[in-house]
N, C-alpha and C. Protein backbone atom coordinates (compact mmCIF):
# COMPACT_ATOMS: atom_id res chain seq x y z
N UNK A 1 114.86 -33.51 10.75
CA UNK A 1 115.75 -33.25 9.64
C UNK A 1 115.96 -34.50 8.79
N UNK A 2 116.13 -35.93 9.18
CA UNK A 2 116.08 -37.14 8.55
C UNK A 2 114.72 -37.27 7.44
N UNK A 3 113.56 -36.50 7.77
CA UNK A 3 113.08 -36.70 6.65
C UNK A 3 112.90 -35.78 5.79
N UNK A 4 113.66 -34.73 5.72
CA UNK A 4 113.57 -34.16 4.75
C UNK A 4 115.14 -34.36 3.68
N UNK A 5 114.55 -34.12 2.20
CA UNK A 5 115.57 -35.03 1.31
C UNK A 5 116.83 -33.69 1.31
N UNK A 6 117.99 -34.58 1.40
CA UNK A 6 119.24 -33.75 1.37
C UNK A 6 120.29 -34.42 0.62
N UNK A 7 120.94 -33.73 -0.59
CA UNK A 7 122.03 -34.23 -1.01
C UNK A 7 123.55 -33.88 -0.51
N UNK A 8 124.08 -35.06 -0.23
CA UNK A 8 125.44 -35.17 0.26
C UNK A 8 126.41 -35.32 -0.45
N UNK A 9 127.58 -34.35 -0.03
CA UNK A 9 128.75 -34.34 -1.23
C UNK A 9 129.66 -34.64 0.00
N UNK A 10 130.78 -35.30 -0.99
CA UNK A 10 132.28 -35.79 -0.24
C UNK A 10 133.45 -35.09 0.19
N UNK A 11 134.00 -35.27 1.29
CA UNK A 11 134.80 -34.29 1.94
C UNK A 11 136.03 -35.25 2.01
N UNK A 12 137.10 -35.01 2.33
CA UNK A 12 138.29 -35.77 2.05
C UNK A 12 138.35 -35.93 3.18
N UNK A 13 137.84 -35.74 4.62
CA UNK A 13 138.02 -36.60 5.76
C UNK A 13 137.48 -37.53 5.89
N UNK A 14 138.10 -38.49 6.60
CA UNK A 14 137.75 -40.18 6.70
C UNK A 14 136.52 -39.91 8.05
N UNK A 15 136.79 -38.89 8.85
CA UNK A 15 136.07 -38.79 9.83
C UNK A 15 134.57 -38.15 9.72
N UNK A 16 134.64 -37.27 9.22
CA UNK A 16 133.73 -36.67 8.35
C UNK A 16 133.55 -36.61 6.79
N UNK A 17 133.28 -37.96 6.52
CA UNK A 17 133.15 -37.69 4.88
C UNK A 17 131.87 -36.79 4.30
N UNK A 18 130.83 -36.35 4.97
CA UNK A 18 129.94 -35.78 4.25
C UNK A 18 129.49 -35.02 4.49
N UNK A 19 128.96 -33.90 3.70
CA UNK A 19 128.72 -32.70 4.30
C UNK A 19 127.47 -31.96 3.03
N UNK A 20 126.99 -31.13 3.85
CA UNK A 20 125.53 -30.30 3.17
C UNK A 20 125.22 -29.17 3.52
N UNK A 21 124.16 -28.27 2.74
CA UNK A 21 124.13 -27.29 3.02
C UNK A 21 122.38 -27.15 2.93
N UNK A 22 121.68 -27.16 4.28
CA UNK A 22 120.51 -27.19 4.35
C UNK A 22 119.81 -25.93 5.01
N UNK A 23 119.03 -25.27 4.15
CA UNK A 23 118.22 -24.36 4.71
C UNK A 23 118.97 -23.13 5.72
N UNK A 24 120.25 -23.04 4.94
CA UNK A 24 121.44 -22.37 5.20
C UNK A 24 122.03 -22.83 6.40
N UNK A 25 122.04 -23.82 6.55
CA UNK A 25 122.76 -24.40 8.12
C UNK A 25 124.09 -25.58 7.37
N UNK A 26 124.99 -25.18 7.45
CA UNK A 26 125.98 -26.25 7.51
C UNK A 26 125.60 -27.83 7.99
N UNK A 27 125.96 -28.69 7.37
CA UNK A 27 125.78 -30.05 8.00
C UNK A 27 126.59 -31.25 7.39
N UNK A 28 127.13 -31.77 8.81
CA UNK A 28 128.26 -32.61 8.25
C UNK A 28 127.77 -34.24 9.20
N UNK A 29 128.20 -34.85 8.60
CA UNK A 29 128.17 -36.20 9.34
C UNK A 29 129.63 -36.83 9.83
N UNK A 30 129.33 -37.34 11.11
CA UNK A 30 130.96 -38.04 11.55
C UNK A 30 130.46 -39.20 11.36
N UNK A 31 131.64 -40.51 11.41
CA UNK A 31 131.67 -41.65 11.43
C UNK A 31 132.22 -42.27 12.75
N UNK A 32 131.51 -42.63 13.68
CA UNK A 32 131.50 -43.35 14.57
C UNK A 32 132.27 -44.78 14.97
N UNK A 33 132.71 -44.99 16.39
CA UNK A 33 133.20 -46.04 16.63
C UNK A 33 132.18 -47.15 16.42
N UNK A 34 131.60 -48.01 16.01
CA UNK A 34 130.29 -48.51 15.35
C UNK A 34 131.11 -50.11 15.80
N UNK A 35 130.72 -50.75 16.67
CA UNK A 35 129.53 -50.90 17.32
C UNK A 35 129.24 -50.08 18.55
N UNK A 36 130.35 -49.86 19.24
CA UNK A 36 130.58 -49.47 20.48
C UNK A 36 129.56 -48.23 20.96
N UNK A 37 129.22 -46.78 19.41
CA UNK A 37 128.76 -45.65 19.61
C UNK A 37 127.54 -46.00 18.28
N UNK A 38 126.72 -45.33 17.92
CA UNK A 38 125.74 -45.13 16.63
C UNK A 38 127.00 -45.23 15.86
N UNK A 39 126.40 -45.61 14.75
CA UNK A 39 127.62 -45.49 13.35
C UNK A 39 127.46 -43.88 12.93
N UNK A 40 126.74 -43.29 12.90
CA UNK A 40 126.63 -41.87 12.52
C UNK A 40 126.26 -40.58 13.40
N UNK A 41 126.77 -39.78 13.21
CA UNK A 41 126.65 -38.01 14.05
C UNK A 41 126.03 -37.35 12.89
N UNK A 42 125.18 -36.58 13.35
CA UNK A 42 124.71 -35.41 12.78
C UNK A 42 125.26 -34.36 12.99
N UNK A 43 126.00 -33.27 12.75
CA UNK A 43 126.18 -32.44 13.11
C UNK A 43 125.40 -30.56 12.43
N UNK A 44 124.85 -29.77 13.05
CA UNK A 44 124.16 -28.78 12.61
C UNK A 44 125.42 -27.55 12.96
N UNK A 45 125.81 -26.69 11.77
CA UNK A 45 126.39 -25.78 12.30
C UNK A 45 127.25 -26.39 13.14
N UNK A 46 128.55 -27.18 13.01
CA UNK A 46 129.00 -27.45 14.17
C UNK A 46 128.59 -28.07 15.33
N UNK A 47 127.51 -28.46 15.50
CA UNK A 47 126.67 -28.51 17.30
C UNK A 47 126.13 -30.27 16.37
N UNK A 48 126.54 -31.00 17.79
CA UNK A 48 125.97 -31.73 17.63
C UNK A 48 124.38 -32.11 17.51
N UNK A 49 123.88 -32.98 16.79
CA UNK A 49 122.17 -32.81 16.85
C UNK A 49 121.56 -33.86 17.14
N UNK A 50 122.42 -35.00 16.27
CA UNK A 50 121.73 -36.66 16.60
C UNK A 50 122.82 -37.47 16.49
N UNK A 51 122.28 -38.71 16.68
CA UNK A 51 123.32 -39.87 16.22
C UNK A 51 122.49 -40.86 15.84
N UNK A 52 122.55 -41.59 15.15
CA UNK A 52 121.44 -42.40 14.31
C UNK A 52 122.48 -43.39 13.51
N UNK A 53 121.62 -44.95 13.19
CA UNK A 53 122.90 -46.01 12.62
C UNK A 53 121.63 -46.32 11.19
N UNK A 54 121.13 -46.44 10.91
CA UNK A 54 120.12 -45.99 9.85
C UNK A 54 120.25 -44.76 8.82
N UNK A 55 121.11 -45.10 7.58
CA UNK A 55 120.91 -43.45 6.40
C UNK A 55 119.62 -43.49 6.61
N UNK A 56 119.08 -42.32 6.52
CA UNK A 56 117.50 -41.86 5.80
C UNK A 56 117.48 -42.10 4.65
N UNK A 57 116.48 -42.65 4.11
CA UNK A 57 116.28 -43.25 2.81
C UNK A 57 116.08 -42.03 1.96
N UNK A 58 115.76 -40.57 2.45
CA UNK A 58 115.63 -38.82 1.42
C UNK A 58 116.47 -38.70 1.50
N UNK A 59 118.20 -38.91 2.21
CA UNK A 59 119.41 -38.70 1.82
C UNK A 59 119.74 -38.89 0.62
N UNK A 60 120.86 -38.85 -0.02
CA UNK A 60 121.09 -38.92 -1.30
C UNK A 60 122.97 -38.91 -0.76
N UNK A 61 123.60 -40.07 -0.82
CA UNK A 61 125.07 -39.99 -0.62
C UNK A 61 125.56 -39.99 -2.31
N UNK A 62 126.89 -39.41 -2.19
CA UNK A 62 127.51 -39.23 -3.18
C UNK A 62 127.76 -40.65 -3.95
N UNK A 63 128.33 -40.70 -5.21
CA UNK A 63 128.91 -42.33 -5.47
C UNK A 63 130.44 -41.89 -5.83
């Protein structure tokens, strides 16, 4: 899923600021205790999927 390009829009949680809508699957990202955990969660539909400290460079975050 990291390489395929996805644009991210902003959510007013600090915990989850971002979220998408891919190939009809919900997808949100958490923000992590960083260093301690990955800085980032993937989440699919709710369900966790990955954790990764690297954006994908086909992301596209909001400004």
């Amino acid at each position: 899923m990291r390489l395929e390009p996805i644009s991210w829009e902003k959510t007013p949680s600090a915990e989850f600021p971002y979220e998408a809508e891919h190939e009809g699957k919900k997808l949100s990202i958490r923000i992590n205790d960083f260093p301690e955990e990955p800085f980032y969660t993937l989440f699919v539909d709710l369900e966790l999927a990955e954790n990764f400290d690297d954006w994908p460079k086909n992301w596209k975050r909001p400004k």
